[in-house]
C-alpha atoms as a PDB file:
ATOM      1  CA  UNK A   1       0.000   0.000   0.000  1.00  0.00           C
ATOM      2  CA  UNK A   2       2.511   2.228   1.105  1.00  0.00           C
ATOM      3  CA  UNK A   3       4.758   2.482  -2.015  1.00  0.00           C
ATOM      4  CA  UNK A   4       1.555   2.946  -4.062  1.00  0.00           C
ATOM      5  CA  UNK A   5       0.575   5.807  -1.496  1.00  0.00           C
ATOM      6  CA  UNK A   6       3.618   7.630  -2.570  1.00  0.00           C
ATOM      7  CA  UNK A   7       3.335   6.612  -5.989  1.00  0.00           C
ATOM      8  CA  UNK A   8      -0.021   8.398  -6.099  1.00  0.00           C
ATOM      9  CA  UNK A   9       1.153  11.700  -4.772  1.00  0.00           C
ATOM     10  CA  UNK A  10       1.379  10.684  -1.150  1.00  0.00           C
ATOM     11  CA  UNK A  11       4.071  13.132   0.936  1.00  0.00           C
ATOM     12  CA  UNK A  12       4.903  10.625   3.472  1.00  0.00           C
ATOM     13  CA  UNK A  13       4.041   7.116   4.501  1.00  0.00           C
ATOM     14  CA  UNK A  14       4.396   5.290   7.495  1.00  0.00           C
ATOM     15  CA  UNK A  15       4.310   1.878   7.416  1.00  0.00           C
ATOM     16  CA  UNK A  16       3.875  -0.206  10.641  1.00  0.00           C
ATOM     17  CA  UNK A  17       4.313  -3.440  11.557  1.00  0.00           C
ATOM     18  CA  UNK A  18       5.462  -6.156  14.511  1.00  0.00           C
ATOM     19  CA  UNK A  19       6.776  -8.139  11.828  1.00  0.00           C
ATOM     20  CA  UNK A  20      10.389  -7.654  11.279  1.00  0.00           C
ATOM     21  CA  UNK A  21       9.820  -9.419   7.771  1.00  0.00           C
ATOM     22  CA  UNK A  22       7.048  -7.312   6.716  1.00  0.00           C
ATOM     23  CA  UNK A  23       9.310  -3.983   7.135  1.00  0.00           C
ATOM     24  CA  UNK A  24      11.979  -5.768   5.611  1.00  0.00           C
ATOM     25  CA  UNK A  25       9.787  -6.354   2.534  1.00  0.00           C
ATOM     26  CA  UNK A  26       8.333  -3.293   2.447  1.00  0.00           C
ATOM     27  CA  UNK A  27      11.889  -1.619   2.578  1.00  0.00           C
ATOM     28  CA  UNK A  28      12.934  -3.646  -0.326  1.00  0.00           C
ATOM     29  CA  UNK A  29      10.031  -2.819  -2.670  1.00  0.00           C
ATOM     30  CA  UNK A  30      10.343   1.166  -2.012  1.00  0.00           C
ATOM     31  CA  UNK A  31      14.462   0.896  -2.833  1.00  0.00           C
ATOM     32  CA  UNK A  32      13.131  -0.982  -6.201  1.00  0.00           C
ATOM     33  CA  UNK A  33      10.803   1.885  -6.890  1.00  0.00           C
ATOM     34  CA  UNK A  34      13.555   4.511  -5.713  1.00  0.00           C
ATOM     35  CA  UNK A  35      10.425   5.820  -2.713  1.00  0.00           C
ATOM     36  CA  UNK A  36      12.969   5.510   0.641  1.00  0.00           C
ATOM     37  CA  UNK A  37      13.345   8.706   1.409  1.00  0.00           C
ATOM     38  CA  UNK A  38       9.514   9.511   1.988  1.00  0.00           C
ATOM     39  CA  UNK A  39       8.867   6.314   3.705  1.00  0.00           C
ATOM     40  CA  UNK A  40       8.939   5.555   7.369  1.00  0.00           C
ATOM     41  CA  UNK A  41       8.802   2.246   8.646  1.00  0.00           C
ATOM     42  CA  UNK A  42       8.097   1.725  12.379  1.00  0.00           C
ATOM     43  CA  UNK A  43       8.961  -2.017  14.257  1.00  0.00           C
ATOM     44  CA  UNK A  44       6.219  -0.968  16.663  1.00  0.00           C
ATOM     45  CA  UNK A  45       3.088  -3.217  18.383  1.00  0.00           C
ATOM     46  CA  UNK A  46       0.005  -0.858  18.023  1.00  0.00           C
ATOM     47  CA  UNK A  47      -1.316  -1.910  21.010  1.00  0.00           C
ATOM     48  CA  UNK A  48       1.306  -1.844  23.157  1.00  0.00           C
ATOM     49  CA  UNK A  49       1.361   2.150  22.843  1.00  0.00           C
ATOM     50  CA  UNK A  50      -0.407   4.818  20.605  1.00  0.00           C
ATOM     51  CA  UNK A  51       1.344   7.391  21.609  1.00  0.00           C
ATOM     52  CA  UNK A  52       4.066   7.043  18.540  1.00  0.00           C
ATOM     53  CA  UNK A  53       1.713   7.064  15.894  1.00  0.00           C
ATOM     54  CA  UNK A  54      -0.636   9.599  17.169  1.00  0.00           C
ATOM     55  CA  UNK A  55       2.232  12.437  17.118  1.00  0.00           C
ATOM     56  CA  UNK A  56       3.157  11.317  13.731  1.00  0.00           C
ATOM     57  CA  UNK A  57      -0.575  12.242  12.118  1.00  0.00           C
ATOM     58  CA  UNK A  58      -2.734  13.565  11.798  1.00  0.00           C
ATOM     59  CA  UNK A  59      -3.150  11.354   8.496  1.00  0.00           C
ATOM     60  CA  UNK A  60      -4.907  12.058   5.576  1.00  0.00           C
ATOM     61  CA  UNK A  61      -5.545   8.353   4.885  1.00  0.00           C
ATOM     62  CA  UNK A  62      -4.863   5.318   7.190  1.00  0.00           C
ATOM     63  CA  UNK A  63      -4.829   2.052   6.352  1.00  0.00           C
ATOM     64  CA  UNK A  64      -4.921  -0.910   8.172  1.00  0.00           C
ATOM     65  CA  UNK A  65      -4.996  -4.493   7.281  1.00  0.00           C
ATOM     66  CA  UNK A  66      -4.358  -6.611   9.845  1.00  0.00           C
ATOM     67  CA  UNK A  67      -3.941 -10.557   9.462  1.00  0.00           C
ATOM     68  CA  UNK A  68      -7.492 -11.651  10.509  1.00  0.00           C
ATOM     69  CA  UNK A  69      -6.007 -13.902  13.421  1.00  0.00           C
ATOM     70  CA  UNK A  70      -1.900 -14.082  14.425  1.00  0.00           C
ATOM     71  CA  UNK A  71      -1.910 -15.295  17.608  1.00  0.00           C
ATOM     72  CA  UNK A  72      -0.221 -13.281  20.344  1.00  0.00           C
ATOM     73  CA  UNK A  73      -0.987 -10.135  18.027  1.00  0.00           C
ATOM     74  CA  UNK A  74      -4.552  -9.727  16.307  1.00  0.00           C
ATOM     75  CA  UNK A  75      -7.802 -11.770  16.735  1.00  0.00           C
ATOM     76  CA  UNK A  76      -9.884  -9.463  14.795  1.00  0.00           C
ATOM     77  CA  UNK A  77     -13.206 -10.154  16.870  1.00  0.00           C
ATOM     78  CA  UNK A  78     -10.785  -8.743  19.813  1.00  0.00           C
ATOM     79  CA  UNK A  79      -8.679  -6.374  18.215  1.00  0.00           C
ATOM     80  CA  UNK A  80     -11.030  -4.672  15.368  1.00  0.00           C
ATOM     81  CA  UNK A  81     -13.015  -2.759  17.890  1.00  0.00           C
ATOM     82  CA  UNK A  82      -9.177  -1.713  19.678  1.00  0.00           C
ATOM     83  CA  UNK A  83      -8.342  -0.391  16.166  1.00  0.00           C
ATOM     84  CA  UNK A  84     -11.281   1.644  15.113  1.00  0.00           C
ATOM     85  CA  UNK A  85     -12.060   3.074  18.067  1.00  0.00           C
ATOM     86  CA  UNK A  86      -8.429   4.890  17.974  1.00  0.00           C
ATOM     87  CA  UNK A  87      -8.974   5.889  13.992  1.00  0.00           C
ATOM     88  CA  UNK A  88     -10.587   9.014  14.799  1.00  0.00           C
ATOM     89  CA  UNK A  89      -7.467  10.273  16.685  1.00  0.00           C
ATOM     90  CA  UNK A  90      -5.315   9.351  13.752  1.00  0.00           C
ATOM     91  CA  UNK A  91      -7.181  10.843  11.141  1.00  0.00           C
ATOM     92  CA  UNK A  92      -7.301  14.345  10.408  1.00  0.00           C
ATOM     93  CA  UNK A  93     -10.411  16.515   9.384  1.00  0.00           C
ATOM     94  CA  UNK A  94     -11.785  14.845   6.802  1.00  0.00           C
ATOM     95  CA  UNK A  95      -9.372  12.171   6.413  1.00  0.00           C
ATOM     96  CA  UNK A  96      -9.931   8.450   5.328  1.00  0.00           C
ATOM     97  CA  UNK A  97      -9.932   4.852   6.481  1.00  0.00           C
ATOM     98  CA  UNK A  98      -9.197   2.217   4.308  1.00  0.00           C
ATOM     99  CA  UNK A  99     -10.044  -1.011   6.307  1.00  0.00           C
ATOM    100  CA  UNK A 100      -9.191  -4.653   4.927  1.00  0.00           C
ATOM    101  CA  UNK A 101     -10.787  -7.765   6.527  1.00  0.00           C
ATOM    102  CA  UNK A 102     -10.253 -10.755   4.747  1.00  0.00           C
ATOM    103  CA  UNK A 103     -11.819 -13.474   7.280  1.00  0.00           C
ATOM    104  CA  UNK A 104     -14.531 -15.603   5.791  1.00  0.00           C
ATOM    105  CA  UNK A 105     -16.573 -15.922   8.895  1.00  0.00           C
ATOM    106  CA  UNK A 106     -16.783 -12.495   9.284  1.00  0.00           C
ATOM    107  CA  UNK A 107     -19.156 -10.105   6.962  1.00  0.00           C
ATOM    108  CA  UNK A 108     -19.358  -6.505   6.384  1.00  0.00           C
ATOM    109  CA  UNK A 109     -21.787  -5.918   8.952  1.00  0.00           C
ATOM    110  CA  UNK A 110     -18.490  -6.580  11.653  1.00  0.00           C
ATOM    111  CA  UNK A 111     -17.018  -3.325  10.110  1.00  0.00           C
ATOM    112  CA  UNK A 112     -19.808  -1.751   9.998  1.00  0.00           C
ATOM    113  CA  UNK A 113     -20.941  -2.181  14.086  1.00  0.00           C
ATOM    114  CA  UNK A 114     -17.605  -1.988  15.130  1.00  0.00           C
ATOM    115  CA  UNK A 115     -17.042   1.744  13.074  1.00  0.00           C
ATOM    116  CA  UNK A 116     -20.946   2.152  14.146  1.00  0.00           C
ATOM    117  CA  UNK A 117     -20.365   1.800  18.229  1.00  0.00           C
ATOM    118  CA  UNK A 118     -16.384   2.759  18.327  1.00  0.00           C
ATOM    119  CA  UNK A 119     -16.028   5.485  16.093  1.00  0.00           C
ATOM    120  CA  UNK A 120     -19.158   7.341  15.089  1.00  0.00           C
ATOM    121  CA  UNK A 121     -17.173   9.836  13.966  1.00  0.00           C
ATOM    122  CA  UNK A 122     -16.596   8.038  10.747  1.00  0.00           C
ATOM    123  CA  UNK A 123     -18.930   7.883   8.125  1.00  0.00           C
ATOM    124  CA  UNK A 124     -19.044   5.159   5.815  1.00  0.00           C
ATOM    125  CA  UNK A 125     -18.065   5.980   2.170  1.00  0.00           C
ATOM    126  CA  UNK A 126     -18.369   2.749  -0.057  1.00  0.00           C
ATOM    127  CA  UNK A 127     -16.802  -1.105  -0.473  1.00  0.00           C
ATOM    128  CA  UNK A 128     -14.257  -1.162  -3.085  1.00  0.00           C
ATOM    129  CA  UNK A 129     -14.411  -3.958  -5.598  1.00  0.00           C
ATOM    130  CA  UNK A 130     -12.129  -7.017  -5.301  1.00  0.00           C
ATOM    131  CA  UNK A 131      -9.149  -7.448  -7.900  1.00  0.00           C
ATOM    132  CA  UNK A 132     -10.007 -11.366  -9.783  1.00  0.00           C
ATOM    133  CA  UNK A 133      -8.073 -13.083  -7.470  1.00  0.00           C
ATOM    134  CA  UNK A 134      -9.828 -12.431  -4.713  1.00  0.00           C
ATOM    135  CA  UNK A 135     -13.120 -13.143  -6.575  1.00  0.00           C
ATOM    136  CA  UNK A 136     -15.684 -15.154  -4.072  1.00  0.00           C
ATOM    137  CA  UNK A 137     -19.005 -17.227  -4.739  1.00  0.00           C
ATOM    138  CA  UNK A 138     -20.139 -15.075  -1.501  1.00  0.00           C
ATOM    139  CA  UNK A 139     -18.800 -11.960  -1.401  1.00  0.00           C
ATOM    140  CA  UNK A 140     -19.221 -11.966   2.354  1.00  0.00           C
ATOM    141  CA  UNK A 141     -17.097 -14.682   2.165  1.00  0.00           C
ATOM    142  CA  UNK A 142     -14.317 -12.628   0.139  1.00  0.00           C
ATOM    143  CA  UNK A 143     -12.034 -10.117   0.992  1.00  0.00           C
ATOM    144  CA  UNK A 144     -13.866  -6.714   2.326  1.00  0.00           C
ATOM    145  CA  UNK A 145     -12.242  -3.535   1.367  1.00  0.00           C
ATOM    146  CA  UNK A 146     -14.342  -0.336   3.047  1.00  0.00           C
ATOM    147  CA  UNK A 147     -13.457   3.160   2.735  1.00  0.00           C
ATOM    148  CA  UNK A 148     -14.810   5.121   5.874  1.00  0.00           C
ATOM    149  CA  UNK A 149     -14.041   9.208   6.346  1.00  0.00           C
ATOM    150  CA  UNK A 150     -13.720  10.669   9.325  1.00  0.00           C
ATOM    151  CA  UNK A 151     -16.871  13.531   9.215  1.00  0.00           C
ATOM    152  CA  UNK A 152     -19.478  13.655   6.356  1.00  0.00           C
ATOM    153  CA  UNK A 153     -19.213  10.902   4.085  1.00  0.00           C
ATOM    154  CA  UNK A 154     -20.978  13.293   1.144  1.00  0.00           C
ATOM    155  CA  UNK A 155     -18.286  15.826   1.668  1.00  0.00           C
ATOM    156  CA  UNK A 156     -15.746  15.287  -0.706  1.00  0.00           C
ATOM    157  CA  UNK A 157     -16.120  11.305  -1.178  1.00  0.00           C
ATOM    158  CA  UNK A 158     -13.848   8.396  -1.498  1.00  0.00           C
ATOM    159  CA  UNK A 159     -10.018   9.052  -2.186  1.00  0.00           C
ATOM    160  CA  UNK A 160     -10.366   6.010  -4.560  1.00  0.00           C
ATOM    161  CA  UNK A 161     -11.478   4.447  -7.651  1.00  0.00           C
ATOM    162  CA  UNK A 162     -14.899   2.785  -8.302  1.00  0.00           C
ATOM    163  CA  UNK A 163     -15.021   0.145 -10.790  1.00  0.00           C
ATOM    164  CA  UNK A 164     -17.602  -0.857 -12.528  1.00  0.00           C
ATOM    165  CA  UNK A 165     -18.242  -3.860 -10.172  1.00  0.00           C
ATOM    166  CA  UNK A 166     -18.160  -1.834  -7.302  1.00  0.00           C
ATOM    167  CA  UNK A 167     -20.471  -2.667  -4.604  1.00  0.00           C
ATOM    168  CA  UNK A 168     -20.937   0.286  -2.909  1.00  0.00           C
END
């Protein structure tokens, strides 16, 4: 995400992760697209303290995709509701949330409640259509992709693409 953040126009990205190997990766792919100076990458556990990330934003956009389940890190029927309830401190006026769940047992309505009770602040802007590969029977089933803003989603709208097969 990040390198196509800055790819896009993107000042600065921070990419976070407990996963050594994940950094490491993502390091790698912004030297191949010559994007290291604009990138940040932070060795951090979310959870363990917000306090770095908050004085970093506010952000414009946030991402987060999470594994749906790594034990000793994320169970996302735990851990979803941790996350979004912080989003609206990480987000500036205005600014979007790009959440990923890819867990087959749970739909878009989990996104939905846990944005609806932990973050009211953030209005929901539209599901983003799934690349082939990711292509489910049940789309419930499939990948979920959901762009939330922080304020009015009618305001200014989603900072991405629809596709013809968009959902939302």
């Amino acid at each position: 995400f990040s390198v196509a953040a800055l790819q896009g126009g993107a000042a600065h990205v921070l990419h976070l992760d407990m996963a050594a190997g994940a950094l490491s990766i993502g390091k790698q792919n912004h030297r191949a697209n010559g994007l290291e100076r604009n990138a940040g990458f932070l060795p951090h556990d979310l959870f363990s303290s917000w306090g770095r990330v908050i004085r970093g934003g506010p952000y414009d956009l946030v991402i987060a995709d999470p594994s749906a389940y790594q034990k000793g890190s994320f169970v996302a029927t735990k851990d979803w509701p941790r996350l979004v309830r912080r989003l609206p401190e990480l987000l500036a006026p205005q600014g979007h949330a790009l959440l990923c769940l890819n867990a087959p047992e749970l739909d878009t309505a989990f996104l939905h409640d846990a944005v609806r009770t932990h973050a009211p602040e953030l209005s929901f802007v539209e599901r983003l259509a799934n690349p082939p590969v990711y292509a489910d029977r049940d789309p419930e089933r499939a990948l979920k992709v959901m762009v939330f803003r922080r304020g009015s989603a009618s305001a200014s709208g989603s900072p991405f693409e629809s596709t013809p097969d968009d959902p939302g």
